[in-house]
Protein backbone atom coordinates (compact mmCIF):
# COMPACT_ATOMS: atom_id res chain seq x y z
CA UNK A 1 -0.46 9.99 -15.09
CA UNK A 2 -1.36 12.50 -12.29
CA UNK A 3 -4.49 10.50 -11.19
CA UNK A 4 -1.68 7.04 -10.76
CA UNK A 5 0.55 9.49 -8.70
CA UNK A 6 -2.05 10.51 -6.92
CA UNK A 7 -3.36 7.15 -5.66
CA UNK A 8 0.13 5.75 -5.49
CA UNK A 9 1.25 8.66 -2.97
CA UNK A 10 -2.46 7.98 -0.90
CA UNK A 11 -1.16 4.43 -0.37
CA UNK A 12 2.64 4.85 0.09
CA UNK A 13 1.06 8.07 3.04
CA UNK A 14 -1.53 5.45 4.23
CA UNK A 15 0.81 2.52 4.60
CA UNK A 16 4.10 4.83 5.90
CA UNK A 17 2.81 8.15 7.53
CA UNK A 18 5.06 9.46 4.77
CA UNK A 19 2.43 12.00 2.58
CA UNK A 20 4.08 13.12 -0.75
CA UNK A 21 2.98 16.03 -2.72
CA UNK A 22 3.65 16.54 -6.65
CA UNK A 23 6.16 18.90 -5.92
CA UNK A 24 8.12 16.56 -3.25
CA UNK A 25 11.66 15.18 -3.97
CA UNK A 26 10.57 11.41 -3.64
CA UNK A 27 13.24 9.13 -1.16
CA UNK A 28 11.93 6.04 -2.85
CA UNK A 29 15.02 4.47 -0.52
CA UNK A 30 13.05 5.43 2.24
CA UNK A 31 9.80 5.20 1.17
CA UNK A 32 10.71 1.31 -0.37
CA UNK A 33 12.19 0.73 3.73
CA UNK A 34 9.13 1.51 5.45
CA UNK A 35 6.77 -0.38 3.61
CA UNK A 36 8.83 -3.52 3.69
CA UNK A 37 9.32 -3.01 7.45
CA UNK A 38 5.44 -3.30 6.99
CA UNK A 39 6.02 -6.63 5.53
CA UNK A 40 4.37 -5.20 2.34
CA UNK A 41 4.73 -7.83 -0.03
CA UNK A 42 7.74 -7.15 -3.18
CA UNK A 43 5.15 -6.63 -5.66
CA UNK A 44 3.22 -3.93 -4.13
CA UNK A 45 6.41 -1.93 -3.37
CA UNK A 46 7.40 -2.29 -6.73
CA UNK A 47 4.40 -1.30 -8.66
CA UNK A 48 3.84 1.64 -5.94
CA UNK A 49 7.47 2.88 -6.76
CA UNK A 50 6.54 2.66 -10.47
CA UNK A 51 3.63 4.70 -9.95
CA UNK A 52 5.32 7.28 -7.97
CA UNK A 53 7.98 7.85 -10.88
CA UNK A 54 7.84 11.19 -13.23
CA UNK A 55 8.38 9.25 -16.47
CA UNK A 56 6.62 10.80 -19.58
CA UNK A 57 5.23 8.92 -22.48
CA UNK A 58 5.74 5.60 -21.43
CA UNK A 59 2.38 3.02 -21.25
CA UNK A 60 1.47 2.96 -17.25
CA UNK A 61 -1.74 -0.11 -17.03
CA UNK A 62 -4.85 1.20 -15.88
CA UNK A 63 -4.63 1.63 -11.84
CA UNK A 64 -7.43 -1.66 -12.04
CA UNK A 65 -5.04 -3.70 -13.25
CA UNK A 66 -2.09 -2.65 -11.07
CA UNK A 67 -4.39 -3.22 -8.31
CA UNK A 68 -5.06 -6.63 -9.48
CA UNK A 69 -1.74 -7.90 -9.94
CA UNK A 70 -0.98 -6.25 -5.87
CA UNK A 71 -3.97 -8.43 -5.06
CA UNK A 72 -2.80 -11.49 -6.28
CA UNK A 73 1.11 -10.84 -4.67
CA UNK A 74 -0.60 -10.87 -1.11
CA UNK A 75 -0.36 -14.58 0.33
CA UNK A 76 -3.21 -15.90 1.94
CA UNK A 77 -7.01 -15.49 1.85
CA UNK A 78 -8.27 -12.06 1.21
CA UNK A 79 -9.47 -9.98 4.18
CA UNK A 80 -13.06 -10.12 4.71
CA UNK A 81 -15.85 -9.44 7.47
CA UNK A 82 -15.33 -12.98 8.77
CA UNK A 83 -11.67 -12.71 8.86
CA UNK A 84 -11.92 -9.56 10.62
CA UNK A 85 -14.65 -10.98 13.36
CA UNK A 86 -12.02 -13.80 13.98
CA UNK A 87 -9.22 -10.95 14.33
CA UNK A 88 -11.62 -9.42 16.93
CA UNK A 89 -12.45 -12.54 18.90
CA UNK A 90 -8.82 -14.17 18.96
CA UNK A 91 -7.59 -10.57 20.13
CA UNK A 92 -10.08 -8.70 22.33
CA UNK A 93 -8.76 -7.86 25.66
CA UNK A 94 -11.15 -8.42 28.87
CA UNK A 95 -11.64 -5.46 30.80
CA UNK A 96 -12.43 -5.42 34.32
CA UNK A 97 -13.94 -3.03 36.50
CA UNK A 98 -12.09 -1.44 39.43
């Protein structure tokens, strides 16, 4: 269960800026707020504030498959190298020299 935490509060700190330790009190109001200001889709928030939760003895899926089902919440083609070139074509700025 620690290793799910773990991940879940690396993801929640990448996506927010907000880094949670084991022994934080967790404002999963907060937490739930930022992501979706993110426009992080339901799912994800959902199975992240799952993750993040100190229940005991209770089956948790193995992290592959909760990463699976966030996958297949996201809309749209996954993010590749050739999406990302596009990105970087569509929004390079042109500098100019003074």
């Amino acid at each position: 269960r620690a290793d799910i935490y773990q991940w879940a509060a690396l993801a929640v700190g990448m996506m927010t800026g907000i880094w949670l330790h084991e022994e934080t009190v967790i404002d999963t109001e907060r937490i739930a707020a930022k992501l979706y200001e993110r426009k992080v889709p339901h799912i994800v928030v959902q199975q992240l504030m799952e993750c993040l939760q100190p229940v005991q003895n209770e089956f948790v899926p193995p992290v592959e498959e909760m990463i699976r089902r966030m996958w297949e919440a996201i809309p749209g083609p996954a993010w590749n190298t050739d999406r990302a070139a596009a990105w970087w074509r569509d929004n390079q700025t042109i500098e100019t020299s003074l």
